[in-house]
N, C-alpha and C. Protein backbone atom coordinates (compact mmCIF):
# COMPACT_ATOMS: atom_id res chain seq x y z
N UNK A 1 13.76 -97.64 11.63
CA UNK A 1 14.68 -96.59 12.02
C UNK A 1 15.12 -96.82 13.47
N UNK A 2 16.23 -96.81 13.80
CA UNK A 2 17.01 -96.86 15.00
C UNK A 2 16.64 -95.32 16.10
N UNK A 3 16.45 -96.14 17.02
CA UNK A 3 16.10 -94.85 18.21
C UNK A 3 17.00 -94.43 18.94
N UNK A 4 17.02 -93.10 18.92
CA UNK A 4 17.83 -92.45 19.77
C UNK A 4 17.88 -92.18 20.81
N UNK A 5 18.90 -91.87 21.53
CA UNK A 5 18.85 -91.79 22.80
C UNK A 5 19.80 -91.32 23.55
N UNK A 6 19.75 -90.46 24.75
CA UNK A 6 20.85 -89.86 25.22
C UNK A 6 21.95 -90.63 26.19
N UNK A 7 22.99 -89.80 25.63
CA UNK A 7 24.12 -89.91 25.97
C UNK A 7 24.33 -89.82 27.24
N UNK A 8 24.22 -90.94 27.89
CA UNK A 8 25.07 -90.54 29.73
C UNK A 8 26.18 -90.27 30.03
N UNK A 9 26.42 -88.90 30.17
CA UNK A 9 28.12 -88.73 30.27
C UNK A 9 28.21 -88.15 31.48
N UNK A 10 27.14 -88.61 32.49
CA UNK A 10 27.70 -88.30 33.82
C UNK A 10 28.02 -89.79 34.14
N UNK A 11 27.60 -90.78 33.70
CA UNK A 11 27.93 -92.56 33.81
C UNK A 11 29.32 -92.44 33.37
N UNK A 12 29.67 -92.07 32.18
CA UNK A 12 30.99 -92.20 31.07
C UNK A 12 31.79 -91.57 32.29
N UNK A 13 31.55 -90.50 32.79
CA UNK A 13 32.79 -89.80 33.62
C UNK A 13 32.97 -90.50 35.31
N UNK A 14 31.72 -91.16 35.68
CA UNK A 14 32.11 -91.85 36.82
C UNK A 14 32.52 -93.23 36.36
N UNK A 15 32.34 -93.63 35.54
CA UNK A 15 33.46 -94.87 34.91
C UNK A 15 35.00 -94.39 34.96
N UNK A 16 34.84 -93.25 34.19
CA UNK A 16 36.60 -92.55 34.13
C UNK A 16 37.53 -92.32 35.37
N UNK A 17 36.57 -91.57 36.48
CA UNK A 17 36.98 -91.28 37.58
C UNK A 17 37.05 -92.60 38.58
N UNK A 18 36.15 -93.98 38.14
CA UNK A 18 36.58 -95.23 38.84
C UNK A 18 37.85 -95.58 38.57
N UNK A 19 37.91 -95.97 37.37
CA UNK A 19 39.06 -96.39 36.50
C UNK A 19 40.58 -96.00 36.24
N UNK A 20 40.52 -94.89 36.24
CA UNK A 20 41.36 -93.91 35.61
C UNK A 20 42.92 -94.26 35.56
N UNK A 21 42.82 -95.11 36.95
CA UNK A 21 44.75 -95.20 37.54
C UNK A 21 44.35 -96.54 37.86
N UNK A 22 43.29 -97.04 38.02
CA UNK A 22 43.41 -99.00 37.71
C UNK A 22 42.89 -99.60 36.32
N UNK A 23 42.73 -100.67 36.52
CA UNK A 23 42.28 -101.36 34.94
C UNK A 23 41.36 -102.46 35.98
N UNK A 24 39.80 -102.30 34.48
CA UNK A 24 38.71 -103.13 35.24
C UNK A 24 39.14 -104.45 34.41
N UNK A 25 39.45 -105.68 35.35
CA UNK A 25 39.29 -107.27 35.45
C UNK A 25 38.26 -107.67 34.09
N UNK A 26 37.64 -106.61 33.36
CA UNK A 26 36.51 -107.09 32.45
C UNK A 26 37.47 -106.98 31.17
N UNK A 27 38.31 -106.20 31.22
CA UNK A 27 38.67 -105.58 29.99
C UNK A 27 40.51 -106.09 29.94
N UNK A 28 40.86 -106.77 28.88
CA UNK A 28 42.19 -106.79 28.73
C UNK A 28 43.15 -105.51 28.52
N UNK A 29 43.71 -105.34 29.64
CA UNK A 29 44.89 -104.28 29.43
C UNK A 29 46.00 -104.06 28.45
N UNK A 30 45.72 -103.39 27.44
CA UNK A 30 46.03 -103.41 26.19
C UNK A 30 47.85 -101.95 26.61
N UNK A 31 47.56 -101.86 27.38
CA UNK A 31 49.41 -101.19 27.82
C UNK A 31 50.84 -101.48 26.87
N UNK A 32 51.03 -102.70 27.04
CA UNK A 32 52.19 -103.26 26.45
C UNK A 32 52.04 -103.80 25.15
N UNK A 33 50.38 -103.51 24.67
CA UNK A 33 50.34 -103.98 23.31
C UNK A 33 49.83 -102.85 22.28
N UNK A 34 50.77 -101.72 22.54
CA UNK A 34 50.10 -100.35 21.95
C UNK A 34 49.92 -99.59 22.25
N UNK A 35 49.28 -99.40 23.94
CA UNK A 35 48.89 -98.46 24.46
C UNK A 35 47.31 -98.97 25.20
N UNK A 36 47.02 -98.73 25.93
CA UNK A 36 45.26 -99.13 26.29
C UNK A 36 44.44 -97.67 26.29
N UNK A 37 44.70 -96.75 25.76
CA UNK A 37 43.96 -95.15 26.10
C UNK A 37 42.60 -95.32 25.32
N UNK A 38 42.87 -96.07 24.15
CA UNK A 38 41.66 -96.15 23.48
C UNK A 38 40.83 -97.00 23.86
N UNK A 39 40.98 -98.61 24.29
CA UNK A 39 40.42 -98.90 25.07
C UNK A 39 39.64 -98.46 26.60
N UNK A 40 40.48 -97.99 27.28
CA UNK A 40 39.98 -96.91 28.56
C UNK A 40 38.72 -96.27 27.83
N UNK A 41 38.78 -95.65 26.61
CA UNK A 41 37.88 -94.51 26.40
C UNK A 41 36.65 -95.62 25.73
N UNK A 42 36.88 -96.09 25.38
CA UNK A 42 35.91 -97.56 24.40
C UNK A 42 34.72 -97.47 26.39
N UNK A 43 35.65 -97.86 27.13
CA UNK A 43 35.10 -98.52 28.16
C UNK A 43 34.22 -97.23 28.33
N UNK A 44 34.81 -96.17 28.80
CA UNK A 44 33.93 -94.79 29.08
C UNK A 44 32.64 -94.92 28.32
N UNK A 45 33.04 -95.06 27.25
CA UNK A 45 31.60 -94.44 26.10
C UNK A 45 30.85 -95.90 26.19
N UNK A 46 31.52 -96.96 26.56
CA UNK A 46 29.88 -97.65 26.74
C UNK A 46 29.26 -97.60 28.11
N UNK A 47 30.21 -97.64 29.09
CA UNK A 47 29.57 -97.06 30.55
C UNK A 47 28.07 -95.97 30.39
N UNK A 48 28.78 -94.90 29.14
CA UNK A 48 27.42 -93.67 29.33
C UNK A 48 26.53 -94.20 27.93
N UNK A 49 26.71 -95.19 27.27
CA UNK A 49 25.72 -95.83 26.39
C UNK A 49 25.17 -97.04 26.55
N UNK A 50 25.73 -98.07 26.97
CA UNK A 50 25.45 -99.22 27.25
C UNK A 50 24.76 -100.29 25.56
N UNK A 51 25.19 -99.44 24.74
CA UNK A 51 25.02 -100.35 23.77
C UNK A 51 26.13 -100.36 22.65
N UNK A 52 26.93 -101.37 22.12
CA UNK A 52 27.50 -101.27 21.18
C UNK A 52 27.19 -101.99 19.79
N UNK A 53 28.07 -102.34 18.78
CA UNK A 53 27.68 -102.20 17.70
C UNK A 53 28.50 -103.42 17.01
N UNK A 54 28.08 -104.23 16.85
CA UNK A 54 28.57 -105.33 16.22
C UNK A 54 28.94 -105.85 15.09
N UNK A 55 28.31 -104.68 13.87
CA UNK A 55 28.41 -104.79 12.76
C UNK A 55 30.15 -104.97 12.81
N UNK A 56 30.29 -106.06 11.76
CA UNK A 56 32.03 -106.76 11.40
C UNK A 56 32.57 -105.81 10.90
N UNK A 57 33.98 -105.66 11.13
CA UNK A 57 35.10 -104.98 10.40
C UNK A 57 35.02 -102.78 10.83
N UNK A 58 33.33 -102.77 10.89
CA UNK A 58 33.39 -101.16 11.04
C UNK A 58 32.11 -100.74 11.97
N UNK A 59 32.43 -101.85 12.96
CA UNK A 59 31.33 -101.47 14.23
C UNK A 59 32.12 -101.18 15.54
N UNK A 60 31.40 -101.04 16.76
CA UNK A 60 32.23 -100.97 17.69
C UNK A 60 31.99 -101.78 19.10
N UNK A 61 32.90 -102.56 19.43
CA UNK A 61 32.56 -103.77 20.30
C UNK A 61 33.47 -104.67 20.71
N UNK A 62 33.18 -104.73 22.17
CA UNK A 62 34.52 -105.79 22.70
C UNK A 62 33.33 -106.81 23.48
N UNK A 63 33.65 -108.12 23.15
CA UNK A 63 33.55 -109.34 23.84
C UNK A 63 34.63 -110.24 24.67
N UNK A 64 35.79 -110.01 24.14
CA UNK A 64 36.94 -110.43 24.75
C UNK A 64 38.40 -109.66 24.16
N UNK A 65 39.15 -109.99 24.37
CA UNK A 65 40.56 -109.35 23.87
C UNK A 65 40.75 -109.89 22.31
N UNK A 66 40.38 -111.30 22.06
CA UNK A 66 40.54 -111.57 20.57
C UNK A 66 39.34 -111.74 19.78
N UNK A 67 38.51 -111.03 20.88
CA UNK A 67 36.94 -110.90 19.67
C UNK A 67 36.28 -109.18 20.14
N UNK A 68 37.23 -108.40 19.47
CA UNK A 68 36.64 -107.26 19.50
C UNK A 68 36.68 -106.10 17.79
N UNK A 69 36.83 -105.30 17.90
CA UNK A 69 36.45 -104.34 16.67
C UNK A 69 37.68 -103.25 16.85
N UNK A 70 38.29 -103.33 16.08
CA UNK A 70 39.49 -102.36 15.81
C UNK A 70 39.08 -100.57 16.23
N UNK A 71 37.37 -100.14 16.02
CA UNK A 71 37.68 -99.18 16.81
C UNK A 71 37.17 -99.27 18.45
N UNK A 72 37.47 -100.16 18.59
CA UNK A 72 37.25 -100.02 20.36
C UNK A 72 38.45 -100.14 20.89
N UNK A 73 39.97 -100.51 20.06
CA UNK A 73 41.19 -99.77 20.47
C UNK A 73 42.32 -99.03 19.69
N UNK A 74 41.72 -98.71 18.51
CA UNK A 74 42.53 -97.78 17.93
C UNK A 74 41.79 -96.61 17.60
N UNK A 75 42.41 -95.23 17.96
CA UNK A 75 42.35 -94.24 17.96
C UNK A 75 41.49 -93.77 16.64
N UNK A 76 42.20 -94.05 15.64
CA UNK A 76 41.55 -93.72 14.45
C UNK A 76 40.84 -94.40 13.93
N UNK A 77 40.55 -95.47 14.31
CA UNK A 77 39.26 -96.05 13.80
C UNK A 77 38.31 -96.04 14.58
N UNK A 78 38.06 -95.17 15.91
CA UNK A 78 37.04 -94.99 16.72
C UNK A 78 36.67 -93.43 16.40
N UNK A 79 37.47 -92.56 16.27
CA UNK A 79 37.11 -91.53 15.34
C UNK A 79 36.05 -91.97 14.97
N UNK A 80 36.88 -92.84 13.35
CA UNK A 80 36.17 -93.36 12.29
C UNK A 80 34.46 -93.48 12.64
N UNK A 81 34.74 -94.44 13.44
CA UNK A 81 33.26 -95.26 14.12
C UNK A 81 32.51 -93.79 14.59
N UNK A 82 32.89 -93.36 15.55
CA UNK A 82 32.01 -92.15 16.00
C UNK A 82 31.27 -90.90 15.51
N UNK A 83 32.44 -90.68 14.03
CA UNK A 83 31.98 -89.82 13.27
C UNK A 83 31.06 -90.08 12.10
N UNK A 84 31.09 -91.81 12.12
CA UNK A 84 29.99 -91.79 11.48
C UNK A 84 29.26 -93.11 11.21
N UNK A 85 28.97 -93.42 12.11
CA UNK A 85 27.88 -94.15 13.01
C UNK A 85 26.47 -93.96 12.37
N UNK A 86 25.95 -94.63 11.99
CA UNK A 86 24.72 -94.70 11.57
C UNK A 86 23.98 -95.78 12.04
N UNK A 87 24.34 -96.62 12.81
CA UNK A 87 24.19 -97.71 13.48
C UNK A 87 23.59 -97.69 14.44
N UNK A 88 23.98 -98.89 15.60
CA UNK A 88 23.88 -99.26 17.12
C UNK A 88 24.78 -98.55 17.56
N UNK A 89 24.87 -97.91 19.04
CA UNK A 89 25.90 -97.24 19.96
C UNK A 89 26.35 -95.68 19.46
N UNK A 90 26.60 -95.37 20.15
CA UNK A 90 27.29 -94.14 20.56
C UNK A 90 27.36 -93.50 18.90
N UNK A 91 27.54 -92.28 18.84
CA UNK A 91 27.92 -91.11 17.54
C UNK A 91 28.08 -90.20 18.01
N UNK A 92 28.83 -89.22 17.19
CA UNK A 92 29.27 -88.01 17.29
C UNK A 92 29.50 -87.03 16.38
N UNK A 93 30.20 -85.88 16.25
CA UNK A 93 30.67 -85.22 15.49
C UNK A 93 32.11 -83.88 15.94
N UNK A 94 32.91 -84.20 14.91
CA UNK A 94 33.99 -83.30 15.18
C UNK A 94 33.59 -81.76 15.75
N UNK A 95 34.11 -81.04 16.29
CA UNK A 95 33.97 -79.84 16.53
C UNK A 95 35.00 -79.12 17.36
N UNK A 96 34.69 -77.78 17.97
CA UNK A 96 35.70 -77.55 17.91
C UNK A 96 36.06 -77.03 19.83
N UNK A 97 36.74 -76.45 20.10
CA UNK A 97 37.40 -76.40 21.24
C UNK A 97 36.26 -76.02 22.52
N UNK A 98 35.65 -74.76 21.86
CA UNK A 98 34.33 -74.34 22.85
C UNK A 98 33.09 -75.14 22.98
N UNK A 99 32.96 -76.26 21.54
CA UNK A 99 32.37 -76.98 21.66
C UNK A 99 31.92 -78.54 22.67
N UNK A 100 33.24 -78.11 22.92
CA UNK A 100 33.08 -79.48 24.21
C UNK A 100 32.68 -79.50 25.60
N UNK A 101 32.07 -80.49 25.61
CA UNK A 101 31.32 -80.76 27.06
C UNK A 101 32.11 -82.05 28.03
N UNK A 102 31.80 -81.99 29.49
CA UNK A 102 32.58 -83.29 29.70
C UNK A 102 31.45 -84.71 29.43
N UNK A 103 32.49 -85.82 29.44
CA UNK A 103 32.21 -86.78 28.70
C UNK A 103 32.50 -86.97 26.97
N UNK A 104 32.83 -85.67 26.43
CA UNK A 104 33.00 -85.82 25.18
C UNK A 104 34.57 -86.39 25.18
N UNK A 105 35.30 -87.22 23.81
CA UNK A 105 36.59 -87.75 23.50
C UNK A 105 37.27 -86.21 22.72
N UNK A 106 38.60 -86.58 23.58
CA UNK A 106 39.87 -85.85 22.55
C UNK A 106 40.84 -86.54 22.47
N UNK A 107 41.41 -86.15 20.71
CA UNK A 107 42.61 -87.34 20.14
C UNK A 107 43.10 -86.13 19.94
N UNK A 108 44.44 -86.81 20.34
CA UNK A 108 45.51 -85.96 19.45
C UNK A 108 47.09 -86.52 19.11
N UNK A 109 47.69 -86.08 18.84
CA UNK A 109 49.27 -87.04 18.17
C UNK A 109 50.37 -85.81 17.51
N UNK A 110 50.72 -86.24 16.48
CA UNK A 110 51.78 -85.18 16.08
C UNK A 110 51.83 -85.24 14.57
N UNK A 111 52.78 -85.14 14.45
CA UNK A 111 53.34 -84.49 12.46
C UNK A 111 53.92 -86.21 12.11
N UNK A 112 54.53 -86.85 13.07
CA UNK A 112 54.99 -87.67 12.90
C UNK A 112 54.41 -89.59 13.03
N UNK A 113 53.62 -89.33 14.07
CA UNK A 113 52.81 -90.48 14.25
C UNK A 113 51.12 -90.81 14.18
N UNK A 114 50.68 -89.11 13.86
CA UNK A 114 49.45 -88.73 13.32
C UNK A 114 48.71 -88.49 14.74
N UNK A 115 47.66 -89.28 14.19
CA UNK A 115 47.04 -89.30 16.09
C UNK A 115 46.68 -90.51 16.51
N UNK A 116 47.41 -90.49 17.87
CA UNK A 116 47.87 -91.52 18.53
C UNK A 116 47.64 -91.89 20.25
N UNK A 117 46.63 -90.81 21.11
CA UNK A 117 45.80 -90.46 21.97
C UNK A 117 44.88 -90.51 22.15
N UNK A 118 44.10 -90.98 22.91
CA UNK A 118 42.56 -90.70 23.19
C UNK A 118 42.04 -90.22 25.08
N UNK A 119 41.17 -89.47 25.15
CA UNK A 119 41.23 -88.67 26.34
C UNK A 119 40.05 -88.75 26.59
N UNK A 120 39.35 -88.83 27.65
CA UNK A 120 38.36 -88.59 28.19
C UNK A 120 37.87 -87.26 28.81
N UNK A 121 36.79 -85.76 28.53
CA UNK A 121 36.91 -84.85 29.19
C UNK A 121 36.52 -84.97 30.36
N UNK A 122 36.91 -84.78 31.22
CA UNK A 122 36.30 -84.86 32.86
C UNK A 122 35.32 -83.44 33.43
N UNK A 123 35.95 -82.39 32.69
CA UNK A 123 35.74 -80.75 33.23
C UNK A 123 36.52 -80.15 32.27
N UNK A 124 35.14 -78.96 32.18
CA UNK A 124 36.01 -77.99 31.15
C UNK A 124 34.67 -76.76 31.54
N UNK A 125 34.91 -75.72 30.92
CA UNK A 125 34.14 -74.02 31.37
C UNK A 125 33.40 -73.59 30.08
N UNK A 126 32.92 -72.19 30.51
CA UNK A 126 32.60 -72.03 28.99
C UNK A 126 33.66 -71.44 28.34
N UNK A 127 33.95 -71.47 26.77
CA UNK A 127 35.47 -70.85 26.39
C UNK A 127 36.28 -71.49 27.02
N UNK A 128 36.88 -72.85 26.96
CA UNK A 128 37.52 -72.72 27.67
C UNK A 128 38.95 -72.88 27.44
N UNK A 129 40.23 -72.41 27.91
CA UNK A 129 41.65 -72.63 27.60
C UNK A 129 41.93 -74.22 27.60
N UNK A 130 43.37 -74.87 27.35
CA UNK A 130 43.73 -76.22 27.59
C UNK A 130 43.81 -76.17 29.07
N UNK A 131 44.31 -74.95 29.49
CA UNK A 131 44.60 -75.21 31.32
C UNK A 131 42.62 -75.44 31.57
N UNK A 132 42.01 -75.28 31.36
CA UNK A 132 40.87 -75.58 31.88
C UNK A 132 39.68 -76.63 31.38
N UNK A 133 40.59 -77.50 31.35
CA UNK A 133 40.10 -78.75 30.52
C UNK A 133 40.54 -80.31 30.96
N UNK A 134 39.79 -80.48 31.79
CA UNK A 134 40.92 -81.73 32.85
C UNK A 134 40.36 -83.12 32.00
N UNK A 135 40.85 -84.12 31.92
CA UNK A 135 40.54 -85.52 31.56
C UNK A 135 41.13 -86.46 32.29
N UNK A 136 40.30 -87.58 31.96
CA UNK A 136 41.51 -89.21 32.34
C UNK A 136 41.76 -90.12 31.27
N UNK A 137 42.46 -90.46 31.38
CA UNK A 137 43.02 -91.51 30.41
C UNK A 137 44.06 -92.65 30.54
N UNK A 138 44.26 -93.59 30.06
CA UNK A 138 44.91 -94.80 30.57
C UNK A 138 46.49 -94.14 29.24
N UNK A 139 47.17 -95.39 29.40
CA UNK A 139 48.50 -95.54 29.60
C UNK A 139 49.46 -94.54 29.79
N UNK A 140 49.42 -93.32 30.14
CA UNK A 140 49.99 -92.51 30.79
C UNK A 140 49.21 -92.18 31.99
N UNK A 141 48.49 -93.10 32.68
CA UNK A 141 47.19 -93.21 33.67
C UNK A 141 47.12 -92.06 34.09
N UNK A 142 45.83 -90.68 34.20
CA UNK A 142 45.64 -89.87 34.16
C UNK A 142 44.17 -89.08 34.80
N UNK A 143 44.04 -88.83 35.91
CA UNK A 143 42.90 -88.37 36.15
C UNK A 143 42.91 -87.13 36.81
N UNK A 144 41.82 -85.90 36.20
CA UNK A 144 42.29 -84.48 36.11
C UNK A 144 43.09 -83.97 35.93
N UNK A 145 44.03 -84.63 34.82
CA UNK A 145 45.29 -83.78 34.20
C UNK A 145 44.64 -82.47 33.30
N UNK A 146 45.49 -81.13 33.32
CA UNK A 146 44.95 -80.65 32.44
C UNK A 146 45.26 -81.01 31.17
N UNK A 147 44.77 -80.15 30.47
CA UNK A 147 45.38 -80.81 28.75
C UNK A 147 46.39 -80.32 27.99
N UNK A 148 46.69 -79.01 28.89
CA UNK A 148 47.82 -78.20 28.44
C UNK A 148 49.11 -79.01 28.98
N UNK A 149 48.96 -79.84 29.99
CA UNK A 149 50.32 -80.69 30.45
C UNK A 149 50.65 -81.75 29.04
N UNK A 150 50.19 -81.80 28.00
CA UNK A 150 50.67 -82.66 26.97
C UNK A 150 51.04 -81.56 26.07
N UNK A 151 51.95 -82.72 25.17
CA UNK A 151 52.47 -82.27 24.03
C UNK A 151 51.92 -82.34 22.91
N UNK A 152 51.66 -81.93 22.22
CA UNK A 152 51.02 -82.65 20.76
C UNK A 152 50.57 -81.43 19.72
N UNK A 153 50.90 -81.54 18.20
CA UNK A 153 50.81 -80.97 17.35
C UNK A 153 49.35 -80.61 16.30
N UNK A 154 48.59 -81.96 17.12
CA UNK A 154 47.01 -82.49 15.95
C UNK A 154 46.51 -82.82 17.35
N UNK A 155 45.47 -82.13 16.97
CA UNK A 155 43.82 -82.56 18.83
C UNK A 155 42.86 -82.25 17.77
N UNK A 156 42.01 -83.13 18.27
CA UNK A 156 40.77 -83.11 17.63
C UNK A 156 39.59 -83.01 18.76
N UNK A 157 38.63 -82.98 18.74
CA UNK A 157 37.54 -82.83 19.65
C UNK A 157 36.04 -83.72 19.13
N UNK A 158 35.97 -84.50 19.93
CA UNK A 158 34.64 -85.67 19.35
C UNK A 158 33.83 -85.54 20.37
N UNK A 159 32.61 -84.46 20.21
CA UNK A 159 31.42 -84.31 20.66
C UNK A 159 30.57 -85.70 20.68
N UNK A 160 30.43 -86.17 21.51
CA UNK A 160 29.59 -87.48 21.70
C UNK A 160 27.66 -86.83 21.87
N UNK A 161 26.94 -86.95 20.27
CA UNK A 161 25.12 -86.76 20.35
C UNK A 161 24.28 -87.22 21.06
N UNK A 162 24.71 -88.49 20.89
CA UNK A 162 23.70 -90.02 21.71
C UNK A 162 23.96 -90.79 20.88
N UNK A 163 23.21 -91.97 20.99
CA UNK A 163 23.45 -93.11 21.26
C UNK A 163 22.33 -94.08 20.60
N UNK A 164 22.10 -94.28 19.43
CA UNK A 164 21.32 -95.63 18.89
C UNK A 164 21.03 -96.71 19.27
N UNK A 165 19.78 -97.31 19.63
CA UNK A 165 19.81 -98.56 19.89
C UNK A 165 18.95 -99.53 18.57
């Protein structure tokens, strides 16, 4: 049985707050090829885990730009990965608005392109509104935006548990 272990999401958020408006030299800047937000957030969640998951096709893991795992930059397949992880690295579970803590991921998108975002929480209260919910995030480079400054029709909320090794 795989051991658990907690989630550093005061690491994940001083990664975010390093990062937020540069790009780290480790990681290919995925901007002009899609977007890099999901990547940015890939980087966060291993900053506060430090382990990822290698299993092929539905693990989560970057070694280079052409040897990595589809959810360490697409949105919905890091969902995928997070929500249900039974593995190595990081897990989570959906929930809902009051439920979030910082360090936890939010996706969101529209009617038309589904969901297509990924966010890092930086700060948020108890109860708290979108105005009181700041994040960072890459390709609209972003640090302590609130969340009410976006647009979007579908948000989801991915409580990050811990972390398997």
């Amino acid at each position: 049985m795989d051991k658990v272990l907690p989630y550093n999401a005061t690491a994940a958020i001083a990664y975010a707050k390093r990062w937020s408006l540069l790009r780290n030299p480790m990681y290919l800047d995925f901007t002009q090829l899609g977007g890099d937000c999901t990547n940015f957030i890939s980087q966060c969640l291993y900053a506060g885990s430090h382990i990822m998951n290698y299993t092929p096709i539905t693990g989560w893991y970057y070694r280079n730009a052409n040897d990595r795992s589809a959810s360490w930059t697409g949105v919905n397949f890091l969902h995928k990965f997070l929500t249900t992880n039974k593995g190595s690295g990081p897990f989570g579970r959906d929930v809902t608005l009051n439920e979030i803590v910082p360090g936890d991921v939010i996706q969101f998108g529209n009617d038309i392109n589904g969901y297509h975002h990924s966010l890092l929480v930086l700060e948020t209260t108890p109860d708290p509104t979108y105005d009181q919910i700041l994040i960072a995030t890459h390709s609209y480079d972003a640090i302590n935006r609130p969340l009410s400054s976006y647009e979007f029709t579908k948000i989801r909320f991915i409580h990050i548990e811990g972390v398997r090794a």
